[in-house]
C-alpha atoms as a PDB file:
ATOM      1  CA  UNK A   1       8.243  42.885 -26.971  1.00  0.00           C
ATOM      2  CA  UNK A   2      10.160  39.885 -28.056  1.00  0.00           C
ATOM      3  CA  UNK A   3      12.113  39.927 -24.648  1.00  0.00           C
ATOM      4  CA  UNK A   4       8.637  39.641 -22.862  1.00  0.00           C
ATOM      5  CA  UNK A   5       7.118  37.088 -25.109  1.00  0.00           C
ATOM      6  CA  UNK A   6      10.394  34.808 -24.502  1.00  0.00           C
ATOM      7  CA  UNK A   7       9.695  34.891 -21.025  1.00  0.00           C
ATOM      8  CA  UNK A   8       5.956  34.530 -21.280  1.00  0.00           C
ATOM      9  CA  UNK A   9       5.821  31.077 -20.651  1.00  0.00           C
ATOM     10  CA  UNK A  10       8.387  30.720 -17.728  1.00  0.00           C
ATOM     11  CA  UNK A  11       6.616  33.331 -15.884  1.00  0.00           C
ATOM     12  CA  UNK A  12       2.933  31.497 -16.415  1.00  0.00           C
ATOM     13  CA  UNK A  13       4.761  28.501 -14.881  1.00  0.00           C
ATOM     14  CA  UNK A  14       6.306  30.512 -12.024  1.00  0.00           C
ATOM     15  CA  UNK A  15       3.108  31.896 -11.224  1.00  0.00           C
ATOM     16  CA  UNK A  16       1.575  28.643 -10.789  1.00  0.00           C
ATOM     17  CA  UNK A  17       3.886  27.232  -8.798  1.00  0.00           C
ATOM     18  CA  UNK A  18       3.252  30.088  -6.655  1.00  0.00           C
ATOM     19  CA  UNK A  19      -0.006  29.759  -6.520  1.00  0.00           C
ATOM     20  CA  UNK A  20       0.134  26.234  -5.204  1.00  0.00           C
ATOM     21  CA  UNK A  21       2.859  27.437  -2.786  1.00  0.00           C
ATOM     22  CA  UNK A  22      -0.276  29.609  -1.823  1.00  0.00           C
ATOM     23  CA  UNK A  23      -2.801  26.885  -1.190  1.00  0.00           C
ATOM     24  CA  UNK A  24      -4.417  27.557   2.321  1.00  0.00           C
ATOM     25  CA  UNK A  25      -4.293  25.404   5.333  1.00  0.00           C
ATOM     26  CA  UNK A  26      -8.126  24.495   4.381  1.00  0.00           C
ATOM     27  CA  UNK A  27      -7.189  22.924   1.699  1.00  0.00           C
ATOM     28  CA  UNK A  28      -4.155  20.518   2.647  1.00  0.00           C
ATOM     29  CA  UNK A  29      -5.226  19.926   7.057  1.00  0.00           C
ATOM     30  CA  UNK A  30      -6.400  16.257   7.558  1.00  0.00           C
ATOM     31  CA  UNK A  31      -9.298  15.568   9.524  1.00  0.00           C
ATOM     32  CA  UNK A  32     -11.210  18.953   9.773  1.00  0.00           C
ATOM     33  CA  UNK A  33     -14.187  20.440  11.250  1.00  0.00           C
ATOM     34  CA  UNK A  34     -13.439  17.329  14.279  1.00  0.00           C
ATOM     35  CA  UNK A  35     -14.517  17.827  17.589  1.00  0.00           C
ATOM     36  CA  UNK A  36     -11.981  18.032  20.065  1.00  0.00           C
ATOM     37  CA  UNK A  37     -13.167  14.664  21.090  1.00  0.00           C
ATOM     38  CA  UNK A  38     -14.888  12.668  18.593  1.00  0.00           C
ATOM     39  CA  UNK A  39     -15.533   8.620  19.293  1.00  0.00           C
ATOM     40  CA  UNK A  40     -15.670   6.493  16.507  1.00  0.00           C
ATOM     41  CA  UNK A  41     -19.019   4.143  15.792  1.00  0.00           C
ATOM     42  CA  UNK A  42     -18.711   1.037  18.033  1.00  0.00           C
ATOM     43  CA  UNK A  43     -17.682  -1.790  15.746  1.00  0.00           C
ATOM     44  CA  UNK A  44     -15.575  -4.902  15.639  1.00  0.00           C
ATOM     45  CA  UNK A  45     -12.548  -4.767  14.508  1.00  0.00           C
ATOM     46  CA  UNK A  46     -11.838  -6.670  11.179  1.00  0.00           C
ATOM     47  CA  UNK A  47      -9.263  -9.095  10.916  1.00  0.00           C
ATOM     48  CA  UNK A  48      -7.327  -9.868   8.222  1.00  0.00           C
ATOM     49  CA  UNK A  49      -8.823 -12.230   5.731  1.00  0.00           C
ATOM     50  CA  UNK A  50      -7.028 -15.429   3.893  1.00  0.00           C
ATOM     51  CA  UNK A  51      -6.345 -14.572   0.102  1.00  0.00           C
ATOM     52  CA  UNK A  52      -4.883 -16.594  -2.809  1.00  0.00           C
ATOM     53  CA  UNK A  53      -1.064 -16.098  -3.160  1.00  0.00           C
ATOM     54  CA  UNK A  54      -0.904 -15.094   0.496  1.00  0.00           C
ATOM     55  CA  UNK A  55       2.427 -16.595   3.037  1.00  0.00           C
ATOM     56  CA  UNK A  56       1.356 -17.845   6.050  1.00  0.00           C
ATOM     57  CA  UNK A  57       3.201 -19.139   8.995  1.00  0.00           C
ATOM     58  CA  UNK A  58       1.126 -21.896  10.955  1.00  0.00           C
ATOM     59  CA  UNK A  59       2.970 -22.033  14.425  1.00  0.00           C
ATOM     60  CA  UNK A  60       1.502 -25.056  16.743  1.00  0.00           C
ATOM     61  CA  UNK A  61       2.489 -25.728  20.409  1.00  0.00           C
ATOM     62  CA  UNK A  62       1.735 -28.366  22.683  1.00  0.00           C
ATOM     63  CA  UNK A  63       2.404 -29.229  26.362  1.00  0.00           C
ATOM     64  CA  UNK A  64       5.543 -31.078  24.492  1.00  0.00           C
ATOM     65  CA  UNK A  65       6.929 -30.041  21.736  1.00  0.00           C
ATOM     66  CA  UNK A  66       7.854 -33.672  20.090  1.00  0.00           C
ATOM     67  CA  UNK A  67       3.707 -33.678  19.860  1.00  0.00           C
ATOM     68  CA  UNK A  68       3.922 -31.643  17.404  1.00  0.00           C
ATOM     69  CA  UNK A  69       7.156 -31.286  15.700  1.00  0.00           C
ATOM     70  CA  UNK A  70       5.956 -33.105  12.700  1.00  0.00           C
ATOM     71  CA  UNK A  71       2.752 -30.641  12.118  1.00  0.00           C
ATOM     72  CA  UNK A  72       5.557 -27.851  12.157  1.00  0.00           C
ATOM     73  CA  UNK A  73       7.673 -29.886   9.680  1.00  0.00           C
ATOM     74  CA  UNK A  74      10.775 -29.635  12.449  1.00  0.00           C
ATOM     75  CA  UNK A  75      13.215 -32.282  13.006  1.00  0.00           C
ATOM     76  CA  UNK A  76      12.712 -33.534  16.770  1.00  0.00           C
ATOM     77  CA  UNK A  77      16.426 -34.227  18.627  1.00  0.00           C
ATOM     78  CA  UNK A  78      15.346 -35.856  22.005  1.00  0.00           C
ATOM     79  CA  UNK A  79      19.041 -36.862  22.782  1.00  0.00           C
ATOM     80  CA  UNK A  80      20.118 -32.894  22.462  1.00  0.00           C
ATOM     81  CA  UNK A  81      16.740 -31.505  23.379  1.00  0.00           C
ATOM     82  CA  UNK A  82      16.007 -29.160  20.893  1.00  0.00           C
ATOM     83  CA  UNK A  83      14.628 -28.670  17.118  1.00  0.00           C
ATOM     84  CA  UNK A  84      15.378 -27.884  14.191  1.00  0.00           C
ATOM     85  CA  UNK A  85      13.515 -26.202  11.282  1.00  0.00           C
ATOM     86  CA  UNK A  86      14.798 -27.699   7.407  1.00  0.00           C
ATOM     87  CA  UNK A  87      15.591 -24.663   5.175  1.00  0.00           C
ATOM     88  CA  UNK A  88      14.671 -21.963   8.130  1.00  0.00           C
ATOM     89  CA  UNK A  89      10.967 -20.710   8.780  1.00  0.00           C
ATOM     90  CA  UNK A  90       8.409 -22.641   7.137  1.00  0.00           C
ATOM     91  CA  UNK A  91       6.225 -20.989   4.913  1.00  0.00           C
ATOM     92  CA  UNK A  92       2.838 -22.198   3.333  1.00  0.00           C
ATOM     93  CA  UNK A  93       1.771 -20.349  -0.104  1.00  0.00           C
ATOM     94  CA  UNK A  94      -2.418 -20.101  -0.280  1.00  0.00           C
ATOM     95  CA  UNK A  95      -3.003 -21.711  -3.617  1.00  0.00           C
ATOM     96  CA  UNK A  96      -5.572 -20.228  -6.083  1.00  0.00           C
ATOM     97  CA  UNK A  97      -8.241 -22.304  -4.555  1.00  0.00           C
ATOM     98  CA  UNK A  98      -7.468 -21.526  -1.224  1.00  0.00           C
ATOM     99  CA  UNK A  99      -5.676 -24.012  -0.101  1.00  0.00           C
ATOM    100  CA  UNK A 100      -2.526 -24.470   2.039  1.00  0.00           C
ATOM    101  CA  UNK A 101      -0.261 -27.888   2.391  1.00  0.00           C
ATOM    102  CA  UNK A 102       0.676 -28.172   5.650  1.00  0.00           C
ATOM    103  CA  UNK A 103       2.907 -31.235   7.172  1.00  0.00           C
ATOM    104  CA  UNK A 104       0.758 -34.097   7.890  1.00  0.00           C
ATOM    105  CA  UNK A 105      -2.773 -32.424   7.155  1.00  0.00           C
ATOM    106  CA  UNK A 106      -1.943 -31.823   3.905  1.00  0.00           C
ATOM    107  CA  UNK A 107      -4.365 -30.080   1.329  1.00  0.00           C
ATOM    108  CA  UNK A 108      -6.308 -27.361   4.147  1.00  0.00           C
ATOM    109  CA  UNK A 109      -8.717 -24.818   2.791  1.00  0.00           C
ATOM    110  CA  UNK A 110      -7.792 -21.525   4.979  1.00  0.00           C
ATOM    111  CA  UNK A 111      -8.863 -18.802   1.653  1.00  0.00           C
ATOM    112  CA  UNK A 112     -11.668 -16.514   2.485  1.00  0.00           C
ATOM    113  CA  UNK A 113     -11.291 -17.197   6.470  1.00  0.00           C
ATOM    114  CA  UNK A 114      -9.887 -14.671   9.059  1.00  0.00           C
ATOM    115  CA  UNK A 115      -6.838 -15.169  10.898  1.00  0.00           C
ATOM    116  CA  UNK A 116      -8.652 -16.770  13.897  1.00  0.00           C
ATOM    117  CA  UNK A 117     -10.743 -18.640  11.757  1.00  0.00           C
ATOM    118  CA  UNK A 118      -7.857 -20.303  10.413  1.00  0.00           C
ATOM    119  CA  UNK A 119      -6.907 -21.609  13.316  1.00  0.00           C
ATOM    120  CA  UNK A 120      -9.982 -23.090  14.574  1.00  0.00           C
ATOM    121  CA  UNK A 121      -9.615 -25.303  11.229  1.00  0.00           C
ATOM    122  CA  UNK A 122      -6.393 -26.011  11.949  1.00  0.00           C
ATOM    123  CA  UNK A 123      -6.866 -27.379  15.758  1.00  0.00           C
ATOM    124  CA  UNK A 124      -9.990 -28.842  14.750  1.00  0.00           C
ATOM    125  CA  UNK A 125      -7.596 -31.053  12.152  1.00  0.00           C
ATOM    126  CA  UNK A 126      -5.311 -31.814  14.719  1.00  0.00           C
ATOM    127  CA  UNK A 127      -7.537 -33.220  16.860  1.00  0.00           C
ATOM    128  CA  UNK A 128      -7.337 -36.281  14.936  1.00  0.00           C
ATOM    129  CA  UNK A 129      -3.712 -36.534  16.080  1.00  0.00           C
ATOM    130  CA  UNK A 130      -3.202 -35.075  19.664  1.00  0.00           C
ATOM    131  CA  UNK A 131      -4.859 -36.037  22.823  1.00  0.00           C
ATOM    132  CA  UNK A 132      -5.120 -32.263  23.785  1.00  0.00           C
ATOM    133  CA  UNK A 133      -6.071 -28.730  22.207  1.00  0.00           C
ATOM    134  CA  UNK A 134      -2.918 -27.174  20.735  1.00  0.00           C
ATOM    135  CA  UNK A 135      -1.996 -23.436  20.516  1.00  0.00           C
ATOM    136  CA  UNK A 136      -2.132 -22.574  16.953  1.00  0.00           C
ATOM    137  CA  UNK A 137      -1.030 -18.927  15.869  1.00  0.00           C
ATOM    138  CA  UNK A 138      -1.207 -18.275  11.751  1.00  0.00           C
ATOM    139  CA  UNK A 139       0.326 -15.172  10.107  1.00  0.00           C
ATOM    140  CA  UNK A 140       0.016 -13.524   6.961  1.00  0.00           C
ATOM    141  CA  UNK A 141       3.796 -12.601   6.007  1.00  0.00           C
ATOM    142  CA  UNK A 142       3.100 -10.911   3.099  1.00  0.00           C
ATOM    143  CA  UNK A 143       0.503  -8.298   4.132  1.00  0.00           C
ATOM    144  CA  UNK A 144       1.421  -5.624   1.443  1.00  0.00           C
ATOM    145  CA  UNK A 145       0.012  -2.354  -0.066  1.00  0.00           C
ATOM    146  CA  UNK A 146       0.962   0.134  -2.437  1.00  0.00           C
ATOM    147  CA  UNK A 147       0.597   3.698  -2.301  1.00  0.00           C
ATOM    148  CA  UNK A 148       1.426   5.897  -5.513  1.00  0.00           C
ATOM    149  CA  UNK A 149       0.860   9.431  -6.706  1.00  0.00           C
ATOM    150  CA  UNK A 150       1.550  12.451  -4.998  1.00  0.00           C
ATOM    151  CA  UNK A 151       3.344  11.078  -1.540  1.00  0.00           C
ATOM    152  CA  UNK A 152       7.146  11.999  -0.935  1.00  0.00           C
ATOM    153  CA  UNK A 153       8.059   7.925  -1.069  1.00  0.00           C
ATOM    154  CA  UNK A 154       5.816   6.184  -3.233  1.00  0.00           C
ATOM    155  CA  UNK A 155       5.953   2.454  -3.255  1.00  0.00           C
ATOM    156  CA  UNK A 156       5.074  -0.715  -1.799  1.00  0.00           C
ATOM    157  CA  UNK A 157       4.960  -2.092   1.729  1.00  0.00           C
ATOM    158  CA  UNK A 158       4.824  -4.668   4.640  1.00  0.00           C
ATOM    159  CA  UNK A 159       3.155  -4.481   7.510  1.00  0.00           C
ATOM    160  CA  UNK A 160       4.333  -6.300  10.355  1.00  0.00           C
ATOM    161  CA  UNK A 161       1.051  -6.790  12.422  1.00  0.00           C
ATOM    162  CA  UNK A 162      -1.472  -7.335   9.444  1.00  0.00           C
ATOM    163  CA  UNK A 163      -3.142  -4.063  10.450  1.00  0.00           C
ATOM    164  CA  UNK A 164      -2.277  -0.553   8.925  1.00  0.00           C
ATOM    165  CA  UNK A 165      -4.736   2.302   8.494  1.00  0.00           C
ATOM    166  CA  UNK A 166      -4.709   4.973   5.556  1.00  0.00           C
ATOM    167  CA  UNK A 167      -3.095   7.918   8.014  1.00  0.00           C
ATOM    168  CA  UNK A 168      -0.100   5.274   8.861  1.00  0.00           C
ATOM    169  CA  UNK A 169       0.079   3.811   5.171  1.00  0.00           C
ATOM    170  CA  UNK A 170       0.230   7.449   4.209  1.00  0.00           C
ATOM    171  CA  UNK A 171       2.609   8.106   7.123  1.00  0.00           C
ATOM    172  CA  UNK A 172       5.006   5.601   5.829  1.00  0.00           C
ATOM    173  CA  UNK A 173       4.568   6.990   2.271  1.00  0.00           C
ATOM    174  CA  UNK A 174       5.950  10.024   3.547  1.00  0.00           C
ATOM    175  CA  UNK A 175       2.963  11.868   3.543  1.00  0.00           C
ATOM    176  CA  UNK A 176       1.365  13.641   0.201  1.00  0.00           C
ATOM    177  CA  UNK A 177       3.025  16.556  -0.904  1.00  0.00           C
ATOM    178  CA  UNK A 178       1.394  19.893  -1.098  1.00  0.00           C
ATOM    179  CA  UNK A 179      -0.103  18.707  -4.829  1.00  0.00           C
ATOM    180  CA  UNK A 180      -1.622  16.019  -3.653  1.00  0.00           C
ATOM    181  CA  UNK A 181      -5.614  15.995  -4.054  1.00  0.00           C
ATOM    182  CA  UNK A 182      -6.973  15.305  -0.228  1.00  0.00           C
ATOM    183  CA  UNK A 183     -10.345  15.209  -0.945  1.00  0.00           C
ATOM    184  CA  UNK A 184      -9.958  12.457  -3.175  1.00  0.00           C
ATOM    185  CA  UNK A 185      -8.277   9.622  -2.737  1.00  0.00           C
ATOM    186  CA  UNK A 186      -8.576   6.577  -4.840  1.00  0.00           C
ATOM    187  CA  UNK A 187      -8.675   3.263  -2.974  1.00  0.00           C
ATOM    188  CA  UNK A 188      -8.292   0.107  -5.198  1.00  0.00           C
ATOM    189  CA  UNK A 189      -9.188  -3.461  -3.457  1.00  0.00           C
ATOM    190  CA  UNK A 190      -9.291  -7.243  -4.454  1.00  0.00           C
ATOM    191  CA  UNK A 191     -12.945  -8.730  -3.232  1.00  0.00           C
ATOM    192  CA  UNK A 192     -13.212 -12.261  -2.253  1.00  0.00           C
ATOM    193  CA  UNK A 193     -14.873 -13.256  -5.025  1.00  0.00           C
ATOM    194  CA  UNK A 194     -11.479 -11.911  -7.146  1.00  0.00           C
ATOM    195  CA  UNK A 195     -13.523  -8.609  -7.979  1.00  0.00           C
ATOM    196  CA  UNK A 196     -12.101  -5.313  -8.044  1.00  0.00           C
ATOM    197  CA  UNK A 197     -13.434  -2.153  -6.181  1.00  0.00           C
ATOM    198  CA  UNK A 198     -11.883   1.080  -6.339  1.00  0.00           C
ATOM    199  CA  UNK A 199     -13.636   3.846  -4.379  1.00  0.00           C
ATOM    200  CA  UNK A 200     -12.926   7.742  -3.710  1.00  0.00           C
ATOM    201  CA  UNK A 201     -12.027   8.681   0.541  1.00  0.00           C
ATOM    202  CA  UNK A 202     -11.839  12.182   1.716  1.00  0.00           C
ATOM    203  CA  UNK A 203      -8.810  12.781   4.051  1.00  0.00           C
ATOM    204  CA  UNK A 204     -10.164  15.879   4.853  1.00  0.00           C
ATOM    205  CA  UNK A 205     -13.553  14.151   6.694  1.00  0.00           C
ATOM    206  CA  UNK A 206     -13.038  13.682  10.347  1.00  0.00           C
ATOM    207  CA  UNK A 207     -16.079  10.445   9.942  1.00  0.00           C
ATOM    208  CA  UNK A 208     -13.407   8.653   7.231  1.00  0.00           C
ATOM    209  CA  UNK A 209     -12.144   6.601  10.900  1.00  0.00           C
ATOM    210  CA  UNK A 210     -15.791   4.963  10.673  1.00  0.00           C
ATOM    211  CA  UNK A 211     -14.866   4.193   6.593  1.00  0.00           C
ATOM    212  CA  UNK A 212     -14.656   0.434   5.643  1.00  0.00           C
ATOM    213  CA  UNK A 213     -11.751   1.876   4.206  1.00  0.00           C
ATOM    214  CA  UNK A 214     -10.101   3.475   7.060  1.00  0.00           C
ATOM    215  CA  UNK A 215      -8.060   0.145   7.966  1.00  0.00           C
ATOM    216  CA  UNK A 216      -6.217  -1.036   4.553  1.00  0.00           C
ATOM    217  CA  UNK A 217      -6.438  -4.763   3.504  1.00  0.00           C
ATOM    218  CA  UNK A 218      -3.481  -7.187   2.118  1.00  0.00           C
ATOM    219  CA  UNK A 219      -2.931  -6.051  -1.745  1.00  0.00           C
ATOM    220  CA  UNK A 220      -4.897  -2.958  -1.663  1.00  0.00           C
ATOM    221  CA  UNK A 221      -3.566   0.121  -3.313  1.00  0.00           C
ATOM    222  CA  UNK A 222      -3.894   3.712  -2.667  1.00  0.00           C
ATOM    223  CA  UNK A 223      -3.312   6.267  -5.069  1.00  0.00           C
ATOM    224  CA  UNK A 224      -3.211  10.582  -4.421  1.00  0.00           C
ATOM    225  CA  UNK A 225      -3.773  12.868  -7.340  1.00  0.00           C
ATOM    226  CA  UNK A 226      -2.107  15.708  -8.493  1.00  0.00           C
ATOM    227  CA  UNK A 227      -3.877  19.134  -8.228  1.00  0.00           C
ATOM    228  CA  UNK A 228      -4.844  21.090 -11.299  1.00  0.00           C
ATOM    229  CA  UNK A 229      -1.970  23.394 -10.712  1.00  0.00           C
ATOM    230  CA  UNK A 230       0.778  20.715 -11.124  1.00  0.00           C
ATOM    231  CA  UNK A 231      -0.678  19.299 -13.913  1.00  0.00           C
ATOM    232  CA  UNK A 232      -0.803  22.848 -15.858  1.00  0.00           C
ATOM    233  CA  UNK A 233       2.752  23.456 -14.515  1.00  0.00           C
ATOM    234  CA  UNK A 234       3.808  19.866 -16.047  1.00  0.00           C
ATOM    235  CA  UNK A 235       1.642  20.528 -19.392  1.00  0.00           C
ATOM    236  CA  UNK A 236       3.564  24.596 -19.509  1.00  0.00           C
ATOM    237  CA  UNK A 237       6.706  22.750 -18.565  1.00  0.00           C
ATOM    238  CA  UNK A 238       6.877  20.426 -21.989  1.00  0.00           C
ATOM    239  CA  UNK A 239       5.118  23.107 -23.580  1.00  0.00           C
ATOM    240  CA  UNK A 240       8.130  25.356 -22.955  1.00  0.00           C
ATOM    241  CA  UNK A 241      10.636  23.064 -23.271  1.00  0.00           C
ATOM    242  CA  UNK A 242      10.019  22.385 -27.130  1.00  0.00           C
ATOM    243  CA  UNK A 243       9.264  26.050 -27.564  1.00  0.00           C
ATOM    244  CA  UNK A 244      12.511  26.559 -26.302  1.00  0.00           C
ATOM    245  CA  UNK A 245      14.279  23.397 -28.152  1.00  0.00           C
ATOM    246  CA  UNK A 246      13.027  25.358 -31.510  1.00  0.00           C
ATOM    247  CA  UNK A 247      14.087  28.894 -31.014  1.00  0.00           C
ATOM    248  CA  UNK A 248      17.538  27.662 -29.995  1.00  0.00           C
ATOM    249  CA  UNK A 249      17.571  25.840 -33.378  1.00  0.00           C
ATOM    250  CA  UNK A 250      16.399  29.072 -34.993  1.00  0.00           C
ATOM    251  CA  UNK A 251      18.418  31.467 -33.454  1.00  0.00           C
ATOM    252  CA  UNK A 252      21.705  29.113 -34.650  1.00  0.00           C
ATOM    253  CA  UNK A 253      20.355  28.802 -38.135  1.00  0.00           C
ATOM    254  CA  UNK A 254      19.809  33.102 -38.267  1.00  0.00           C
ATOM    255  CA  UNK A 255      23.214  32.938 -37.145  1.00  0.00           C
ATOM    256  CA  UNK A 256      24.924  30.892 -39.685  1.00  0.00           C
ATOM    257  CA  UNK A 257      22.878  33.213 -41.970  1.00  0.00           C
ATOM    258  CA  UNK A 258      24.526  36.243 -40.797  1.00  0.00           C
ATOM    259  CA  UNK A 259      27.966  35.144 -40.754  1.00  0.00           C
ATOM    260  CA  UNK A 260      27.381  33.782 -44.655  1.00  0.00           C
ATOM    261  CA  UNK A 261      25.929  36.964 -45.287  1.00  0.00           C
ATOM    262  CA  UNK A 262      28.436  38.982 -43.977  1.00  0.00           C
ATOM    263  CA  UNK A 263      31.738  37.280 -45.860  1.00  0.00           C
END
């Protein structure tokens, strides 16, 4: 009896581990119940918007580029023919209030606009300089996202072209593990406005590709949930660690006892 109430705990935790080793392909498959071919709602594509502590990279051409050398804060050589850029890619940080100090223009307000957007302000500003309409291409260099929970690689990341969607995010997360809650994952986004939204997506729903959610934005975070079973597995585990912790130091004081006894 006191063999099997020893073991009583480790083999409540073993059998929920095996349980969730049991979990059916219903309750872990992405994207269920889809048609084999299933079109998403027409809608435009949403580019990335301008935020407050956001790196950008204003790049401006011209038919010559000693036009506009200065506006890319690059040292013009016309004797060797090429340029140079002081302390290596210039950067721009988006201020609180939105704005970015760029060589020449100075002070620009580029928060709250999309990519594009930003770049009709920033032609339009030139065009107090240049005699012609430059190419101007703006990047956000620091479009990351976080994802935490129950993924195989949790952290934070970059994404190159200033679009990821939740799949890829999750993708480069290393995927949930098999605790992971898919029904229910928690989306937390920065507003414009500096408000905070955080709102519950269902992997599991083939319509989450027509989700305002489905494409991530700069900053936002996604976090997976454990499954009831590994949170009673982690609540046995402690559990049966300190029940453990105090029948070793029981079973060494009855021992001492014994050998005092027994002289």
């Amino acid at each position: 009896m006191n063999d099997m109430r020893l073991h009583s705990p480790l083999l409540s935790a073993l059998l929920l581990l095996l349980l969730a080793s049991c979990a059916s392909t219903k309750d872990v498959a992405y994207l269920q119940y889809a048609e084999n071919k299933m079109q998403t709602e027409a809608r435009a594509l949403q580019d990335a918007t301008i935020k407050p502590k956001d790196i950008l990279t204003v790049n401006i051409q011209a038919s010559k580029p000693e036009l506009v050398a200065s506006f890319n804060g690059i040292y013009w050589s016309p004797q060797q023919q090429y340029s140079t850029v002081q302390n290596g890619m210039r950067t721009f940080l988006v201020d609180n209030s939105g704005e970015v100090d760029l060589p020449v223009l100075g002070l620009t307000k580029l928060g709250g606009l999309t990519l594009r957007e930003a770049e009709e302000v920033v032609k339009k500003a030139l065009t107090a300089y240049l005699n012609e309409v430059p190419s101007v291409n703006v990047q956000i260099q620091n479009y990351r996202y976080s994802v935490l929970g129950e993924v195989h690689k949790p952290g934070a990341f970059v994404s190159t072209n200033g679009k990821v969607n939740l799949f890829e995010a999750l993708a480069n997360a290393g995927d949930l593990t098999i605790y992971g809650i898919r029904d229910q994952v928690k989306i937390l986004r920065e507003n414009k406005d500096g408000s905070t939204t955080l709102v519950s997506v269902n992997l599991m729903d083939p319509n989450i590709i027509n989700s305002p959610y489905y494409y991530l934005q700069q900053g936002d975070v996604v976090y997976v949930m454990p499954n009831n079973a590994i949170a009673s597995s982690s609540n046995i585990s402690s559990g049966t660690t300190v029940w453990i912790s105090i029948s070793s130091i029981a079973l060494t004081v009855a021992n001492l006892l014994v050998t005092i006894l027994r002289r």
